[in-house]
C-alpha atoms as a PDB file:
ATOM      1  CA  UNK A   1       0.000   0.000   0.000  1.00  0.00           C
ATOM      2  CA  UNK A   2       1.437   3.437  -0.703  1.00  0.00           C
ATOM      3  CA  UNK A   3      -0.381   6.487  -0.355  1.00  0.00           C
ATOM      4  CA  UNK A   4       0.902   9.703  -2.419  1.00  0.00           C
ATOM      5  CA  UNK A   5       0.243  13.114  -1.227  1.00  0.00           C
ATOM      6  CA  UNK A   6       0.251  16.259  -3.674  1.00  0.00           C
ATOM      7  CA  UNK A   7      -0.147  19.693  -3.989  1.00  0.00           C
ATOM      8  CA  UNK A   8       1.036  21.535  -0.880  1.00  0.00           C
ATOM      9  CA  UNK A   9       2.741  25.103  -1.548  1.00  0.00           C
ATOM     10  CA  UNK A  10       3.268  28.565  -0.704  1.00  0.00           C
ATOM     11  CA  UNK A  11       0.468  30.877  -0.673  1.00  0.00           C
ATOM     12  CA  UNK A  12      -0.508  34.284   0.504  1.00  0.00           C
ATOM     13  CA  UNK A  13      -3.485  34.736   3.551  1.00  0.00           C
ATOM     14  CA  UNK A  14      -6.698  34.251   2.027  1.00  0.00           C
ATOM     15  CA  UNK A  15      -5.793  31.951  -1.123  1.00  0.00           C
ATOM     16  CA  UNK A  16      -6.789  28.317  -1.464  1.00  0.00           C
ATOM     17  CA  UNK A  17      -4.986  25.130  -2.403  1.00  0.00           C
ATOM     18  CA  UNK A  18      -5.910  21.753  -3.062  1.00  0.00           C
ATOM     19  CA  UNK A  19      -4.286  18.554  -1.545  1.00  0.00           C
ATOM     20  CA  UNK A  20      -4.717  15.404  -3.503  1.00  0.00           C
ATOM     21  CA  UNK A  21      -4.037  12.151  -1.728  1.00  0.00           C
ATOM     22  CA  UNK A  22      -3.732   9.174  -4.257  1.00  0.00           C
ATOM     23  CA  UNK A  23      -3.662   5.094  -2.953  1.00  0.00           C
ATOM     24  CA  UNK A  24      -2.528   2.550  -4.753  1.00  0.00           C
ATOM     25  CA  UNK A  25      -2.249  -1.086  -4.384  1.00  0.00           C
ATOM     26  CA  UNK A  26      -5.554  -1.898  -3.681  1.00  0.00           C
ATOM     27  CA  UNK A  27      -9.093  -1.074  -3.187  1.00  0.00           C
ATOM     28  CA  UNK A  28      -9.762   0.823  -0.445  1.00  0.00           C
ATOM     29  CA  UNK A  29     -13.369   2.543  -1.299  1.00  0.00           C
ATOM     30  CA  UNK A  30     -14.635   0.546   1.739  1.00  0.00           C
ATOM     31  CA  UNK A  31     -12.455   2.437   4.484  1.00  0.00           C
ATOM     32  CA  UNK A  32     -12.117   5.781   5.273  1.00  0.00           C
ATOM     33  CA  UNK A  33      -9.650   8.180   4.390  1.00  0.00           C
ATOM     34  CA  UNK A  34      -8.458  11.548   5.921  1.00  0.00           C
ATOM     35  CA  UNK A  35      -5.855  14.420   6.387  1.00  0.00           C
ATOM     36  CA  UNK A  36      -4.002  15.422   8.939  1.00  0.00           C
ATOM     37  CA  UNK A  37      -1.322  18.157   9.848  1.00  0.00           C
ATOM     38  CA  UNK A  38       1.676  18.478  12.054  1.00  0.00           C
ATOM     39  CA  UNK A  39       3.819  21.334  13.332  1.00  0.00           C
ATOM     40  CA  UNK A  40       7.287  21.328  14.725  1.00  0.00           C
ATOM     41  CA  UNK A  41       6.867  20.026  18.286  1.00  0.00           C
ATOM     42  CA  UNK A  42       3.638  19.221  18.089  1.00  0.00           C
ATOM     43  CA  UNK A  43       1.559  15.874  17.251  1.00  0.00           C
ATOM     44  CA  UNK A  44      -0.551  15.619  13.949  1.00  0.00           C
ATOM     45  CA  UNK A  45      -3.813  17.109  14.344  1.00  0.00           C
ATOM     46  CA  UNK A  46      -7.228  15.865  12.742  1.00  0.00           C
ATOM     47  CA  UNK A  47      -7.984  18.131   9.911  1.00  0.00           C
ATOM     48  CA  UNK A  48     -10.756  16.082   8.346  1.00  0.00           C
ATOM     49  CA  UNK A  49     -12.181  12.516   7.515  1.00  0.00           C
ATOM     50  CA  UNK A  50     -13.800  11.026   5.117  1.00  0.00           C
ATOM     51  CA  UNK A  51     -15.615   7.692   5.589  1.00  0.00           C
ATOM     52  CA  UNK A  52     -18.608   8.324   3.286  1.00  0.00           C
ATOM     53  CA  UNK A  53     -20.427  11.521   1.420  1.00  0.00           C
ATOM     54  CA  UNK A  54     -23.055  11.190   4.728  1.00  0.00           C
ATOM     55  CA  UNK A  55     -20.049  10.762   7.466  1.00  0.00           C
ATOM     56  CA  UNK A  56     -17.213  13.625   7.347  1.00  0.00           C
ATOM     57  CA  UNK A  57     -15.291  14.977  10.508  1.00  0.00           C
ATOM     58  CA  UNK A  58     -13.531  18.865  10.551  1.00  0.00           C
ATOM     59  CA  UNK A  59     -11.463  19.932  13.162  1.00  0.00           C
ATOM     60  CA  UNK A  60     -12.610  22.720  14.578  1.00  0.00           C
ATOM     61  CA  UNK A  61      -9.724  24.746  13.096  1.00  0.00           C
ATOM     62  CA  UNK A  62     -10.690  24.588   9.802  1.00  0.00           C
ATOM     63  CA  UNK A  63     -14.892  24.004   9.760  1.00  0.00           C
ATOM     64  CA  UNK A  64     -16.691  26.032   6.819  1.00  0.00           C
ATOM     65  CA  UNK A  65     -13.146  26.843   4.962  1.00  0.00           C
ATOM     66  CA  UNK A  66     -11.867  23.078   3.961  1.00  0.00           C
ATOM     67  CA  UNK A  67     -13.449  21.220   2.435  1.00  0.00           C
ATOM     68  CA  UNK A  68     -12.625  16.502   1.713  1.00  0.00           C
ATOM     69  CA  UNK A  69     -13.904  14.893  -0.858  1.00  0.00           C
ATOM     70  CA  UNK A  70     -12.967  11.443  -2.440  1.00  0.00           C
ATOM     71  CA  UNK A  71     -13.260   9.739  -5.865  1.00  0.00           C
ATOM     72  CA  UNK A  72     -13.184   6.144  -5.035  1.00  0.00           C
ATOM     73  CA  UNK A  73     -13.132   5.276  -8.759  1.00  0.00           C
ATOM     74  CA  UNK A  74      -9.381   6.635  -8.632  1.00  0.00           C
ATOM     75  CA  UNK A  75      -8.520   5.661  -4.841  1.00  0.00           C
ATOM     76  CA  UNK A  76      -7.939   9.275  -4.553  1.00  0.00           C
ATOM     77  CA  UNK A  77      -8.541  11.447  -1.550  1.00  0.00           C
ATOM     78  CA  UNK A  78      -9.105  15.657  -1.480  1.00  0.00           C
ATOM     79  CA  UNK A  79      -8.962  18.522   0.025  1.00  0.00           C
ATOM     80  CA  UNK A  80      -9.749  22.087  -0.635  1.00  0.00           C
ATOM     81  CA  UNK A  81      -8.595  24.553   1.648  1.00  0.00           C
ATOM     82  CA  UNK A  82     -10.114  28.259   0.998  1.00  0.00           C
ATOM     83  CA  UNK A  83      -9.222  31.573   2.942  1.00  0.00           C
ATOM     84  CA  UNK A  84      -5.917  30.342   4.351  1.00  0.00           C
ATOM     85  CA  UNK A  85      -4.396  31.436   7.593  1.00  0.00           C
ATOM     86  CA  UNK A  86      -0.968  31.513   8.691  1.00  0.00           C
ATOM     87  CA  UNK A  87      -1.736  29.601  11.289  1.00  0.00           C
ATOM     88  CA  UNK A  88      -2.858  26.593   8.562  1.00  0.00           C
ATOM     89  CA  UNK A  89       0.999  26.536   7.727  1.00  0.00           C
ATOM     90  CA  UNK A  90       1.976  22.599   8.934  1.00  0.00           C
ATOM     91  CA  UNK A  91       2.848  19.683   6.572  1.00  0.00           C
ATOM     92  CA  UNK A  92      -0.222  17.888   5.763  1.00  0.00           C
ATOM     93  CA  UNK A  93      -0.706  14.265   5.841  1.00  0.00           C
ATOM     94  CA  UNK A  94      -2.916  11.650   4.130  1.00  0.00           C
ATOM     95  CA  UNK A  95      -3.866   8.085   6.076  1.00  0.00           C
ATOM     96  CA  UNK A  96      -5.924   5.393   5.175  1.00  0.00           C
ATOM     97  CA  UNK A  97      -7.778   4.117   8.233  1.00  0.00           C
ATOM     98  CA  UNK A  98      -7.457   0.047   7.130  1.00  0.00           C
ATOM     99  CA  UNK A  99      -5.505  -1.595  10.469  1.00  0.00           C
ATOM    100  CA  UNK A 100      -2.643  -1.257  10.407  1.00  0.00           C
ATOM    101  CA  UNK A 101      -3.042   2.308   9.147  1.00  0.00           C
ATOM    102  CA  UNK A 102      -0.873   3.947   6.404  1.00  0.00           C
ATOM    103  CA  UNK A 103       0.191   7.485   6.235  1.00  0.00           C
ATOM    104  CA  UNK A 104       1.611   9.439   3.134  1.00  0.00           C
ATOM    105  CA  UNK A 105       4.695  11.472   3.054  1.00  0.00           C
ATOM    106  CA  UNK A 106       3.327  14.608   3.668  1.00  0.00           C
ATOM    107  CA  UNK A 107       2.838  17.848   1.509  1.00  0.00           C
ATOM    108  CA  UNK A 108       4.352  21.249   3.481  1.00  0.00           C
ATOM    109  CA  UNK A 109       1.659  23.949   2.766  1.00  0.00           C
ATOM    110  CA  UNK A 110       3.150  27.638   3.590  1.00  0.00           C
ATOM    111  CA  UNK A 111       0.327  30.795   4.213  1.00  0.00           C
ATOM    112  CA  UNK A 112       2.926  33.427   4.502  1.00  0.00           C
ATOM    113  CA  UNK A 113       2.944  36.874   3.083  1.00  0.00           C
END
């Protein structure tokens, strides 16, 4: 199982960017996928899961600005992230909640003037 994460950056307050999260080496449609981010010194932190179109988690942090979707048809994971905050600046990661888990790499997303 690998999971490949894509699309982090630098961008100014305010923008958007969009994090894709592709799996391969299997099917995974039936488990759920989500993102998380980390910060120096600190432990990742739930940004949002997917398990189904009718089941999706936000942290707190980032309710009504990100938003996860998922095409199962290409394993692939999303997530749009509008009206960005320095404070969103971490490395993002994608895991796939099968047991054991997998994580991706990580994508470092920068919100810095």
């Amino acid at each position: 199982v690998q999971l490949q994460a894509s699309g982090g950056g630098l961008v100014q307050p305010g923008g958007s960017l969009r994090l894709s999260c592709s799996a391969s080496g299997g099917d995974f449609s039936s488990y759920a996928m989500g993102w998380y981010r980390a910060t120096p010194g600190k432990q990742r932190a739930l940004v949002a899961v997917f398990a189904s179109a009718e089941d999706i988690v936000y942290g707190d942090s980032v309710q009504g600005r990100f938003t996860v979707s998922r095409d199962n048809a290409n394993n692939t994971l999303y997530l749009r992230m509008n009206s960005l905050k320095p404070e969103d600046t971490a490395v993002y990661y994608c895991r796939l909640f099968t047991t054991p888990a997998y994580w991706g790499q990580g994508t470092q997303v920068t919100v810095s003037s």
